[in-house]
C-alpha atoms as a PDB file:
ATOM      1  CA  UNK A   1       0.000   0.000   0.000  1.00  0.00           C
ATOM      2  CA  UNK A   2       1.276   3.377  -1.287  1.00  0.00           C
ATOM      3  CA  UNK A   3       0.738   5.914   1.626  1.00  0.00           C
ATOM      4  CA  UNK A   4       1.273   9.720   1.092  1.00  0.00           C
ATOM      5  CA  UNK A   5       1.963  11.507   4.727  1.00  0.00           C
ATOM      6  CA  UNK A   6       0.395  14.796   4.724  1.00  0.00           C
ATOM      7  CA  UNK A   7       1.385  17.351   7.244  1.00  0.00           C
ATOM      8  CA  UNK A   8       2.720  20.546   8.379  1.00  0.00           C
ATOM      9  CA  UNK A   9       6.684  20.397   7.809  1.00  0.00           C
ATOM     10  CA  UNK A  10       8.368  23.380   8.524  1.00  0.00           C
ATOM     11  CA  UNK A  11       9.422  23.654  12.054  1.00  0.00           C
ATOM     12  CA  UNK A  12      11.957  21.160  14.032  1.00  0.00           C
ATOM     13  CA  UNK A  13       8.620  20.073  16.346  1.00  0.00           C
ATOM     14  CA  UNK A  14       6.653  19.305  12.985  1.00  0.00           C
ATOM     15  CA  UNK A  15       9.519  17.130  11.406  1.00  0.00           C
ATOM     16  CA  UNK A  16      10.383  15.244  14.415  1.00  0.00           C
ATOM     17  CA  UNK A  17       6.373  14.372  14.649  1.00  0.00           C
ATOM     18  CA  UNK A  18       6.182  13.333  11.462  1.00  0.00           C
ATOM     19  CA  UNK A  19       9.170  11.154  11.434  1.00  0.00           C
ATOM     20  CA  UNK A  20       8.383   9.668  14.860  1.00  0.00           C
ATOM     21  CA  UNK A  21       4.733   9.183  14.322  1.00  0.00           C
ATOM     22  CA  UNK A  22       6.194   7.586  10.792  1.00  0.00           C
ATOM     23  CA  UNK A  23       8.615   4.987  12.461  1.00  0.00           C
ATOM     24  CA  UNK A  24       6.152   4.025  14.930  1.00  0.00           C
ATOM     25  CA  UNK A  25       3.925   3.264  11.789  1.00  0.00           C
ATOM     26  CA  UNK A  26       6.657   1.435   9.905  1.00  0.00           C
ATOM     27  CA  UNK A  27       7.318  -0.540  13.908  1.00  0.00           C
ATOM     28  CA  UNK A  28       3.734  -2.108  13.332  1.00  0.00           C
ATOM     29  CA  UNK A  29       3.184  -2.563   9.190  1.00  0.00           C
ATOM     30  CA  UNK A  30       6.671  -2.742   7.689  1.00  0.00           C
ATOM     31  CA  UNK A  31       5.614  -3.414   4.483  1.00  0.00           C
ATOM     32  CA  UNK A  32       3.541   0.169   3.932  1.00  0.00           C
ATOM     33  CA  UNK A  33       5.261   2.492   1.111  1.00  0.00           C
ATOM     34  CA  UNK A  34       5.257   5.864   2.778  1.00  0.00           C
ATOM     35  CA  UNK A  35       5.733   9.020   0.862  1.00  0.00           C
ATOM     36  CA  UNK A  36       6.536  11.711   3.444  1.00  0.00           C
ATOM     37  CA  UNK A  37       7.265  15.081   1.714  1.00  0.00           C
ATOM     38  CA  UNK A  38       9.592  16.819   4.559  1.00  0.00           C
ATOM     39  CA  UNK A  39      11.999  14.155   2.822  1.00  0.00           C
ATOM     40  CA  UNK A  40      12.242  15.194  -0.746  1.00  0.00           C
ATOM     41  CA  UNK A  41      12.808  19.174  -0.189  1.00  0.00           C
ATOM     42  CA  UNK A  42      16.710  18.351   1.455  1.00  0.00           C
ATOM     43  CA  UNK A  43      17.243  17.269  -2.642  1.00  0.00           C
ATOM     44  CA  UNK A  44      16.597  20.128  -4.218  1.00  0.00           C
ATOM     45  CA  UNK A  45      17.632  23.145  -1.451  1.00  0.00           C
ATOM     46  CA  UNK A  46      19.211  25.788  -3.187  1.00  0.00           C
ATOM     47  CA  UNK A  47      18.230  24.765  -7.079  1.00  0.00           C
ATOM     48  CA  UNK A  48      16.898  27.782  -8.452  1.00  0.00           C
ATOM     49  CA  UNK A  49      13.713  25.993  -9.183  1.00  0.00           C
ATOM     50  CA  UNK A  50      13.421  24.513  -5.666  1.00  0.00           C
ATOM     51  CA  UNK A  51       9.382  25.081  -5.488  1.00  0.00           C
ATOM     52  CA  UNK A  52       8.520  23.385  -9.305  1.00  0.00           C
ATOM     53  CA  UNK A  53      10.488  20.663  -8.279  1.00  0.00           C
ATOM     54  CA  UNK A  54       9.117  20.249  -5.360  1.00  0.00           C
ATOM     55  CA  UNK A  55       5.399  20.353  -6.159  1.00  0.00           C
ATOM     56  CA  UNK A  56       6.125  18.072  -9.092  1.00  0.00           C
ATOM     57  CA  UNK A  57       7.496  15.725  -6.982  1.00  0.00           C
ATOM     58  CA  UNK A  58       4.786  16.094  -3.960  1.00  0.00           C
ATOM     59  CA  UNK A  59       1.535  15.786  -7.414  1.00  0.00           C
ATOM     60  CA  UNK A  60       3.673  12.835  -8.548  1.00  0.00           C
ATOM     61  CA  UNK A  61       3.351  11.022  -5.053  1.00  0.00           C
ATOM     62  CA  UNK A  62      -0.688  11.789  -4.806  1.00  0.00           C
ATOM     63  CA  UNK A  63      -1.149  10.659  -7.947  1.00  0.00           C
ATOM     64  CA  UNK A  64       0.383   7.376  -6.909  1.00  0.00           C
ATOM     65  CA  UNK A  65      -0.800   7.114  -3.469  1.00  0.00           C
ATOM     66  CA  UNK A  66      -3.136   4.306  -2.593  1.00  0.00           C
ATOM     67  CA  UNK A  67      -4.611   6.645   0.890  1.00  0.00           C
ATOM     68  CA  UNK A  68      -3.492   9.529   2.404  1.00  0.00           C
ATOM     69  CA  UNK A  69      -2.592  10.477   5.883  1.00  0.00           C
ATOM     70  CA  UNK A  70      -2.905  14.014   6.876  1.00  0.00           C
ATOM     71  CA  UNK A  71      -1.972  15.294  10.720  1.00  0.00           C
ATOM     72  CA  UNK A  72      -4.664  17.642  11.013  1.00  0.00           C
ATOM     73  CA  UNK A  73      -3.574  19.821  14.473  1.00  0.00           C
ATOM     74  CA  UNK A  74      -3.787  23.195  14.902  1.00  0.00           C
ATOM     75  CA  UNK A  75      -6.260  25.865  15.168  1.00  0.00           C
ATOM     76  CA  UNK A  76      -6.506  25.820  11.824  1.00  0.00           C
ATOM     77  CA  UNK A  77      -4.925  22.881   9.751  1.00  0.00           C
ATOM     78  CA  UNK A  78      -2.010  23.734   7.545  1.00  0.00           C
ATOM     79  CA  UNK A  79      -2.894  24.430   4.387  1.00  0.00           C
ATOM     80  CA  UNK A  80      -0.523  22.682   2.112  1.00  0.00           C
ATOM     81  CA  UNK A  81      -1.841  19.422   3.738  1.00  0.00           C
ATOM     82  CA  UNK A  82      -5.747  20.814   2.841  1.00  0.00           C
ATOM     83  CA  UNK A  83      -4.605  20.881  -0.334  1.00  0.00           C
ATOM     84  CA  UNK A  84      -3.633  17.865  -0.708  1.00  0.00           C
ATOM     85  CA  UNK A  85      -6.119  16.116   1.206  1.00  0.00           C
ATOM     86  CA  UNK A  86      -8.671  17.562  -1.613  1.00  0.00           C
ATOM     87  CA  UNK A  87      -6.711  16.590  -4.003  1.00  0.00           C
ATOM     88  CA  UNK A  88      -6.677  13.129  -3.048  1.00  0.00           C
ATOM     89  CA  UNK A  89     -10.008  13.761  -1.995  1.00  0.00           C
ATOM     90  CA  UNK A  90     -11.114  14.633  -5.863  1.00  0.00           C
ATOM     91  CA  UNK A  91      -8.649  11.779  -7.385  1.00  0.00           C
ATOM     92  CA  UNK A  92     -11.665   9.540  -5.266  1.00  0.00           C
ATOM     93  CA  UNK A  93      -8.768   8.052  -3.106  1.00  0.00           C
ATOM     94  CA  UNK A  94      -9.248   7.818   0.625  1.00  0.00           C
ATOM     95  CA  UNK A  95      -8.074  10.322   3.546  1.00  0.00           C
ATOM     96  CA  UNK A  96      -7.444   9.593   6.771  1.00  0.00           C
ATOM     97  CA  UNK A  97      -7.422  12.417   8.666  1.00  0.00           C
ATOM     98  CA  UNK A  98      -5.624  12.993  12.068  1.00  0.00           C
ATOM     99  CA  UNK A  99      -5.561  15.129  15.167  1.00  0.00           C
ATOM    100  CA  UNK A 100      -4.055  15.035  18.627  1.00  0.00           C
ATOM    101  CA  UNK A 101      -4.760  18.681  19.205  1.00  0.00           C
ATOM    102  CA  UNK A 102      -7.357  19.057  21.753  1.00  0.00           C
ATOM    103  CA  UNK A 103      -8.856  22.621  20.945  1.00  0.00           C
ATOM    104  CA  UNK A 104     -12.483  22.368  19.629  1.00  0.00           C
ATOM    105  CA  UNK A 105     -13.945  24.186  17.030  1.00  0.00           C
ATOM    106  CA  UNK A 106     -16.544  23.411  14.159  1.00  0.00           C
ATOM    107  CA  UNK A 107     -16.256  19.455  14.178  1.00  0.00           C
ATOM    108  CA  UNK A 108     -13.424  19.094  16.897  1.00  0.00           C
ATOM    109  CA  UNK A 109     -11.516  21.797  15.808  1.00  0.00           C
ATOM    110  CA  UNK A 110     -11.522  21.234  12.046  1.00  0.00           C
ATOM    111  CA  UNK A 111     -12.816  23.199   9.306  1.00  0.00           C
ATOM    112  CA  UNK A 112     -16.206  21.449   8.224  1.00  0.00           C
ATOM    113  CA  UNK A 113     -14.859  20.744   4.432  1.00  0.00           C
ATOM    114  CA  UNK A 114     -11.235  19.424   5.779  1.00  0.00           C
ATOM    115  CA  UNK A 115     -13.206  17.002   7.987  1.00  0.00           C
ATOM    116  CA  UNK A 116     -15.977  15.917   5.341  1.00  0.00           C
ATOM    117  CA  UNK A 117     -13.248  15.097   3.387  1.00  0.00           C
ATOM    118  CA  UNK A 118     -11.794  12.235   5.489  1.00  0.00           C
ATOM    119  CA  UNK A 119     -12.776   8.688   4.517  1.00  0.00           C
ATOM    120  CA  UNK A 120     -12.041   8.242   8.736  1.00  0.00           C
ATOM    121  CA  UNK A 121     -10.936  10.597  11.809  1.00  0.00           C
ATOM    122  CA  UNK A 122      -8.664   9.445  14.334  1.00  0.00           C
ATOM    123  CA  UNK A 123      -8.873  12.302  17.067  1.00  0.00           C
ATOM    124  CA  UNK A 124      -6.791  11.193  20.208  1.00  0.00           C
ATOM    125  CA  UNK A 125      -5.928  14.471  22.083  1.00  0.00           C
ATOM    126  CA  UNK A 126      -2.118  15.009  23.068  1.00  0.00           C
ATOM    127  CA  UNK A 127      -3.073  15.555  26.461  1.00  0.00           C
ATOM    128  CA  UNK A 128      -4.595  11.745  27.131  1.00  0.00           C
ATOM    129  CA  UNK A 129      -2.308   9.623  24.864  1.00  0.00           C
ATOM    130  CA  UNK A 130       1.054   8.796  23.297  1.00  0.00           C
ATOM    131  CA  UNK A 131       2.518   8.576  19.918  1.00  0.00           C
ATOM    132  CA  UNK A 132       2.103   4.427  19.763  1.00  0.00           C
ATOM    133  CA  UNK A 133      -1.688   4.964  20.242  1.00  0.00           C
ATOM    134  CA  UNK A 134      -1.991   7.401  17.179  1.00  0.00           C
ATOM    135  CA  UNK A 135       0.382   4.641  14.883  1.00  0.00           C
ATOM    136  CA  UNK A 136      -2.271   1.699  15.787  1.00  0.00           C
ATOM    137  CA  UNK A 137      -5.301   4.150  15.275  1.00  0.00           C
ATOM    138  CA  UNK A 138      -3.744   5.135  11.844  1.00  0.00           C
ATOM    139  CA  UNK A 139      -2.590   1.552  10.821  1.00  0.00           C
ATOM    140  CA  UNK A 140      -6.401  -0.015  11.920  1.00  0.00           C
ATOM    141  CA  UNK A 141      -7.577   3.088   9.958  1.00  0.00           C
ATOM    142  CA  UNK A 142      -5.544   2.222   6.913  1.00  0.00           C
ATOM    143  CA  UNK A 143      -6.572  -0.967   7.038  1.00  0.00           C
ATOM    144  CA  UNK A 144     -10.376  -0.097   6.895  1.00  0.00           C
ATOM    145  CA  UNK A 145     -10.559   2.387   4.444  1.00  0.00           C
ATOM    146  CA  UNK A 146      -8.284   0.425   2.177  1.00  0.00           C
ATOM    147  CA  UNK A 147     -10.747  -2.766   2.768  1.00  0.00           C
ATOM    148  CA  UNK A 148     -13.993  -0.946   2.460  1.00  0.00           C
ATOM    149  CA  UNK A 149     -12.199   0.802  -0.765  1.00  0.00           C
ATOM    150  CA  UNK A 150     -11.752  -3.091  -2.224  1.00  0.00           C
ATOM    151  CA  UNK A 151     -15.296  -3.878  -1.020  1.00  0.00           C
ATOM    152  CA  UNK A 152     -16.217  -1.206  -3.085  1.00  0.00           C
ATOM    153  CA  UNK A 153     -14.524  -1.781  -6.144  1.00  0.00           C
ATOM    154  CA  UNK A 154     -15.469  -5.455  -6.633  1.00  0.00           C
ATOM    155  CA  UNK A 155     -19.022  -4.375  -5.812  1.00  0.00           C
ATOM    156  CA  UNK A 156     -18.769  -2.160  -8.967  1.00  0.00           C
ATOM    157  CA  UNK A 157     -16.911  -4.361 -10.990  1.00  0.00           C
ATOM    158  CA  UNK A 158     -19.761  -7.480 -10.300  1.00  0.00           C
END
């Protein structure tokens, strides 16, 4: 399974998340393929065409993505990783969207189009549980939207 790891990227905090939240993943389904963006910019820093060859590469991995993850904290959730969630969204390939943060808002603190537009929500607030939880919410997750997504395919195809 081709995942594509959405998420905000540009702080220290942000990367360590991702890649922490992204080994614990790996810890319980080795086999996944994920595509985590904060890891193709270090290739092309200082190329004079840094952001076309960036968002090639980033439309390139969505278009080949089986599901998409997108971390989903904030008080408002970043918007590269909106983006890209519709995307996928639009493409008719699944989203699971996550969030630890524990601020509420419209529909637990997301935007009412962000969160229509995940297949599944995994909420697990920061403040009640630890980065192992949110792997084995994400990897169950995974597994259901990718199983409903084959239900649903062989149901068209019959």
């Amino acid at each position: 399974m081709n995942v594509y790891f959405a998420g905000p990227l540009f702080t220290l905090a942000e990367r360590r998340f991702n890649d922490d939240l992204i080994r614990e993943i790996k810890l319980l389904h080795p086999a996944l393929d994920i595509f985590v963006p904060q890891d193709c910019d270090k290739e092309f820093q200082g190329l004079p065409d840094f952001a076309k060859r960036v968002f090639d590469r980033l439309m390139e991995a969505l278009e080949r993505c089986d599901v998409v993850v997108a971390i989903l904290d904030g008080p408002d959730s970043d918007s590269g990783t909106c983006i890209e969630l519709a995307y996928a969204h639009a493409k008719g390939k699944p989203v699971v969207g996550v969030r630890t943060d524990f601020r509420d808002g419209e529909i637990n603190g997301l935007n009412i189009m962000t969160a229509g537009m995940c297949r599944s929500l995994i909420e697990l607030p920061s403040n009640r549980c630890g980065l192992a939880q949110v792997a084995e919410q994400i990897v169950n997750a995974l597994h259901s939207v990718m199983v409903g997504t084959a239900h649903a395919r062989s149901a068209l195809l019959s």
